[in-house]
Protein backbone atom coordinates (compact mmCIF):
# COMPACT_ATOMS: atom_id res chain seq x y z
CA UNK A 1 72.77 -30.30 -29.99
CA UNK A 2 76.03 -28.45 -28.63
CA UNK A 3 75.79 -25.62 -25.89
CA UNK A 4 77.02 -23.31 -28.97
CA UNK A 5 73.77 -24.10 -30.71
CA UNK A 6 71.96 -23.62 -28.01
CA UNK A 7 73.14 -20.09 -26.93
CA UNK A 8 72.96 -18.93 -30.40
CA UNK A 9 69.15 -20.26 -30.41
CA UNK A 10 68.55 -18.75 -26.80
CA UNK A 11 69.96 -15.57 -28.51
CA UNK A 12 68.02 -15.46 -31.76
CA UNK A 13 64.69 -16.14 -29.47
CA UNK A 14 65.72 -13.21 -27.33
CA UNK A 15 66.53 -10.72 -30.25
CA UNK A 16 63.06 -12.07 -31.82
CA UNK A 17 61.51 -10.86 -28.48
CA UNK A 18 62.69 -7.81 -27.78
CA UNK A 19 62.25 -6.98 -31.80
CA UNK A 20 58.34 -7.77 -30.95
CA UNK A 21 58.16 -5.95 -27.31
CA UNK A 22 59.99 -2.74 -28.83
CA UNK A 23 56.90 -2.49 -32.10
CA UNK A 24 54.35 -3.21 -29.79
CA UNK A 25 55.38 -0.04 -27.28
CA UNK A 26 55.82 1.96 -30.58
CA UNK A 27 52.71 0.89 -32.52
CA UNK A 28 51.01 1.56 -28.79
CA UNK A 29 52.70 5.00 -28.35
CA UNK A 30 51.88 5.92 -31.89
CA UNK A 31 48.28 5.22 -31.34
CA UNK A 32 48.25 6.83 -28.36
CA UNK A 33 49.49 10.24 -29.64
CA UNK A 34 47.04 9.99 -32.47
CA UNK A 35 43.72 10.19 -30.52
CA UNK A 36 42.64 13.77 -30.06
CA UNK A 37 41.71 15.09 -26.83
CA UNK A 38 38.16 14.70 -25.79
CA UNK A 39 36.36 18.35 -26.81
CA UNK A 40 34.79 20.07 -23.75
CA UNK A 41 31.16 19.87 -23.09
CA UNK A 42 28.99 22.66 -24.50
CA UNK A 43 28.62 25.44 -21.95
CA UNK A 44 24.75 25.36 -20.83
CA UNK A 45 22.59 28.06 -22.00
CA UNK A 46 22.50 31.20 -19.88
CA UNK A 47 19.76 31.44 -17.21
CA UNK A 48 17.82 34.58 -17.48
CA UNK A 49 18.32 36.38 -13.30
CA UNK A 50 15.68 34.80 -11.13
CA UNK A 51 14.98 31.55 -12.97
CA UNK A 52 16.33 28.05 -11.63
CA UNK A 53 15.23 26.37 -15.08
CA UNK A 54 15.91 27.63 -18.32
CA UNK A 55 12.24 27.69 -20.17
CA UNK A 56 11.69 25.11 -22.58
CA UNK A 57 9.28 25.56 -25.20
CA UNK A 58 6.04 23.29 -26.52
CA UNK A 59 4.59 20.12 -25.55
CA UNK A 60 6.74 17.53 -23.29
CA UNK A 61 6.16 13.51 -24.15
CA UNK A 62 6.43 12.40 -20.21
CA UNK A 63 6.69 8.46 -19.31
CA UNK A 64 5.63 7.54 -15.50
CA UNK A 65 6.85 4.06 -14.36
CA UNK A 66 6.25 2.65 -11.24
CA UNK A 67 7.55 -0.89 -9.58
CA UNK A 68 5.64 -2.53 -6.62
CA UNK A 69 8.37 -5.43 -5.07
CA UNK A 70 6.55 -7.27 -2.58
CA UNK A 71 2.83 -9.12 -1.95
CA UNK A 72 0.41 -6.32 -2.30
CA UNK A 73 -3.49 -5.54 -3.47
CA UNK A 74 -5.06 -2.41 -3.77
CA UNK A 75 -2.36 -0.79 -5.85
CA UNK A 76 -3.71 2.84 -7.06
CA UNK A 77 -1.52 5.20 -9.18
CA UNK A 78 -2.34 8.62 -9.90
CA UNK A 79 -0.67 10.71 -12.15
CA UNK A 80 -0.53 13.77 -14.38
CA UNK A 81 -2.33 13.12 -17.61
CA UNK A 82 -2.54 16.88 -19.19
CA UNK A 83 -1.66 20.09 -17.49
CA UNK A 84 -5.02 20.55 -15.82
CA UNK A 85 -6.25 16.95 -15.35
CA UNK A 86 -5.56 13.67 -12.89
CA UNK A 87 -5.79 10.34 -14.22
CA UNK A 88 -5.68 7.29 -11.93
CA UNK A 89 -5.17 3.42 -12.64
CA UNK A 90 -5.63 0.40 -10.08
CA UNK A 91 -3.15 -2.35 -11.70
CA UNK A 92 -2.66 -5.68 -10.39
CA UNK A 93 1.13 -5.69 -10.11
CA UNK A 94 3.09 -8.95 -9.17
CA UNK A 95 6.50 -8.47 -7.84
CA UNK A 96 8.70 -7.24 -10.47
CA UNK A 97 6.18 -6.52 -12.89
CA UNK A 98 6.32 -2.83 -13.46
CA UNK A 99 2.97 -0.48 -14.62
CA UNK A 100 3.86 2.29 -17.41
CA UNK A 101 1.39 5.00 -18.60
CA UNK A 102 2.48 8.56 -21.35
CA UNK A 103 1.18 11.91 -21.41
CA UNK A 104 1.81 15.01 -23.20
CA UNK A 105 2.14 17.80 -21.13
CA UNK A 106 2.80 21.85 -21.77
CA UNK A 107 4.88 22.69 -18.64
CA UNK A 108 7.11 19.65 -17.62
CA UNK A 109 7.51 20.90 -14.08
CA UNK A 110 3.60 19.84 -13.80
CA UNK A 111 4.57 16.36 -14.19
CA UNK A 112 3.75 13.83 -11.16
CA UNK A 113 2.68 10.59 -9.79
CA UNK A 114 1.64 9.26 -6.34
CA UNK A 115 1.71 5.43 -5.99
CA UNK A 116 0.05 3.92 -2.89
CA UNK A 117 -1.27 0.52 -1.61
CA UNK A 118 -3.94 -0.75 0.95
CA UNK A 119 -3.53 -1.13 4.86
CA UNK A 120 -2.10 -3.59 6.18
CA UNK A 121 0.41 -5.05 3.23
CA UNK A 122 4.12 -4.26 2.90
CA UNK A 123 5.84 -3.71 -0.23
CA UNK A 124 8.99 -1.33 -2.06
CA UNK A 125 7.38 1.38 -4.09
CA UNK A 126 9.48 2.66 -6.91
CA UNK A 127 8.65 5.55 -9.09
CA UNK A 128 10.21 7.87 -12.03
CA UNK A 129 9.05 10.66 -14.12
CA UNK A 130 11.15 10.83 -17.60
CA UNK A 131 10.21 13.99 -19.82
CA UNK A 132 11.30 13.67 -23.52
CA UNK A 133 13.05 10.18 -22.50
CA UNK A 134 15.52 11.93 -19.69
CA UNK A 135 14.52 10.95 -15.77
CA UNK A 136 13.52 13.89 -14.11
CA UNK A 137 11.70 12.27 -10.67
CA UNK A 138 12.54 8.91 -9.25
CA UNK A 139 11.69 7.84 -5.66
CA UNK A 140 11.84 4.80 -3.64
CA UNK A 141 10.04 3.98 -0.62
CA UNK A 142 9.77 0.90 1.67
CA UNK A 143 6.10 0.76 3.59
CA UNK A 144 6.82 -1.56 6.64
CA UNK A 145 4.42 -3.85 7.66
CA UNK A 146 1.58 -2.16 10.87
CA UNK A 147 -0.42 -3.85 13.20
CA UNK A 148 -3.00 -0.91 12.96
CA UNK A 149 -3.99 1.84 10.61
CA UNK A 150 -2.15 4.86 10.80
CA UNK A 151 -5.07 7.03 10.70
CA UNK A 152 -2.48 9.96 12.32
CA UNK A 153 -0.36 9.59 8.91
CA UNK A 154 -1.93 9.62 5.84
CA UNK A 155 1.34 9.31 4.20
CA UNK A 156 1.58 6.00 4.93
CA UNK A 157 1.78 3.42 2.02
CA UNK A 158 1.83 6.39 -0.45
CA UNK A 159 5.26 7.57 -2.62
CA UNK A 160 4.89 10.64 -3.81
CA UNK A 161 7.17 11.46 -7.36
CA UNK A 162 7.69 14.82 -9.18
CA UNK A 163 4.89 17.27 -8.32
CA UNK A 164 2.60 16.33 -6.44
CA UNK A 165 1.12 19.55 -4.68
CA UNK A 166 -2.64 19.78 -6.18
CA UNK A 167 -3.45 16.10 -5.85
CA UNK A 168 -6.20 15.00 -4.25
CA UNK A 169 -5.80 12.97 -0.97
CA UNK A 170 -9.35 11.33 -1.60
CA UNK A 171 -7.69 9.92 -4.08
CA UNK A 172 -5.16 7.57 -2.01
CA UNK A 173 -6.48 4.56 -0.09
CA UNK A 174 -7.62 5.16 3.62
CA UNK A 175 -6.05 3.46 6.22
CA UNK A 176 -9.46 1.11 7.15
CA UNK A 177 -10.17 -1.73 5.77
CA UNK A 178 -13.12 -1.91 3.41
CA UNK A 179 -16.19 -2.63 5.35
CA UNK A 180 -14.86 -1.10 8.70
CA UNK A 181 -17.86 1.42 9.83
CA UNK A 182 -16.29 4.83 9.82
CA UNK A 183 -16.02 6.32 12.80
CA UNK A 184 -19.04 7.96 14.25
CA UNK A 185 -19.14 11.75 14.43
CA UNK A 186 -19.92 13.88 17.68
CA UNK A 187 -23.29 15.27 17.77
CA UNK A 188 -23.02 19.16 17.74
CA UNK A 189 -24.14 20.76 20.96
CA UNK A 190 -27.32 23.06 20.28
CA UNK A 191 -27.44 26.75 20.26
CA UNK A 192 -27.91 28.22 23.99
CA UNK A 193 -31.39 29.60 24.20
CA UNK A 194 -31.45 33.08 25.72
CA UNK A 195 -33.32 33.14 28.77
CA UNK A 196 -36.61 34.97 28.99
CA UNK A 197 -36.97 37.63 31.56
């Protein structure tokens, strides 16, 4: 081959290059210019004065889920089953294993859950509330490992998700182990007697 064959090969490849390179940018600019702007998200509906929520209408499907990550027993979840009553389920969760439960509920800000677990085991407590298949609660909690009941917390070992204000606290685990004697009460001092004259 002579170097004039060459060069005019070395040009041809460069002309076939740059023919390619320049369609590309243009087929690329082209396509570019032809997608439309994204449109702008709907406004959200006005808020009557003195509401935070807009009111939604009719019954709510709501979903609780809750996750126990760690070696526990005891678990007991409580949670929301209509507007006016409490249901409560003890499932035996291994780690990763997750427990699921629906209700149908009026008023979706009623929707709530509590998930707790016995003195003296250690475990991350997840929890979310989803209402019509949108999360509306999660929580996560880590419950360290005690020594001794926290009898001056009765928090402890209990994540609370969504609301939660009417539950009842019987309804979470106590900090003593079953069979521990509960503590004994005072006796109540009698009545003084008025002295006789």
């Amino acid at each position: 081959m002579t170097s004039i064959r060459r060069g005019r090969m070395a040009a041809a490849s460069l002309a076939c290059a740059t023919a390619v390179a320049m369609s590309t940018s243009l087929f690329l600019a082209a396509t570019a210019v032809a997608d439309p702007a994204p449109p702008a998200p709907p406004a959200p509906p006005a808020v009557p004065a003195g509401d935070s929520t807009p009111p939604s209408a009719g019954p709510h499907n709501v979903t609780y889920r809750a996750r126990i990550d760690g070696v526990s027993r005891g678990t007991l979840i409580t949670y929301r089953l209509t507007d006016t009553q409490l249901n409560s389920a003890t499932p035996s969760l291994l780690p990763g294993e997750s427990f699921e439960a629906s209700a149908v509920l009026n008023n979706a800000a009623n929707a709530g859950m509590q998930v707790s677990i016995q003195w003296p085991y250690s475990a991350s407590l997840h929890c979310e509330i989803l209402v019509d298949d949108e999360i509306v609660a999660q929580a996560d909690q880590f419950v360290a490992p005690r020594l001794t009941p926290q009898r001056q917390d009765p928090g402890y070992g209990v994540l609370s998700c969504g609301s939660v204000t009417d539950f009842d606290p019987s309804q979470q685990y106590s900090a003593e182990l079953p069979g521990t004697p509960a503590t004994p009460v005072a006796p109540a001092t009698p009545a003084a007697t008025p002295a006789s004259h």
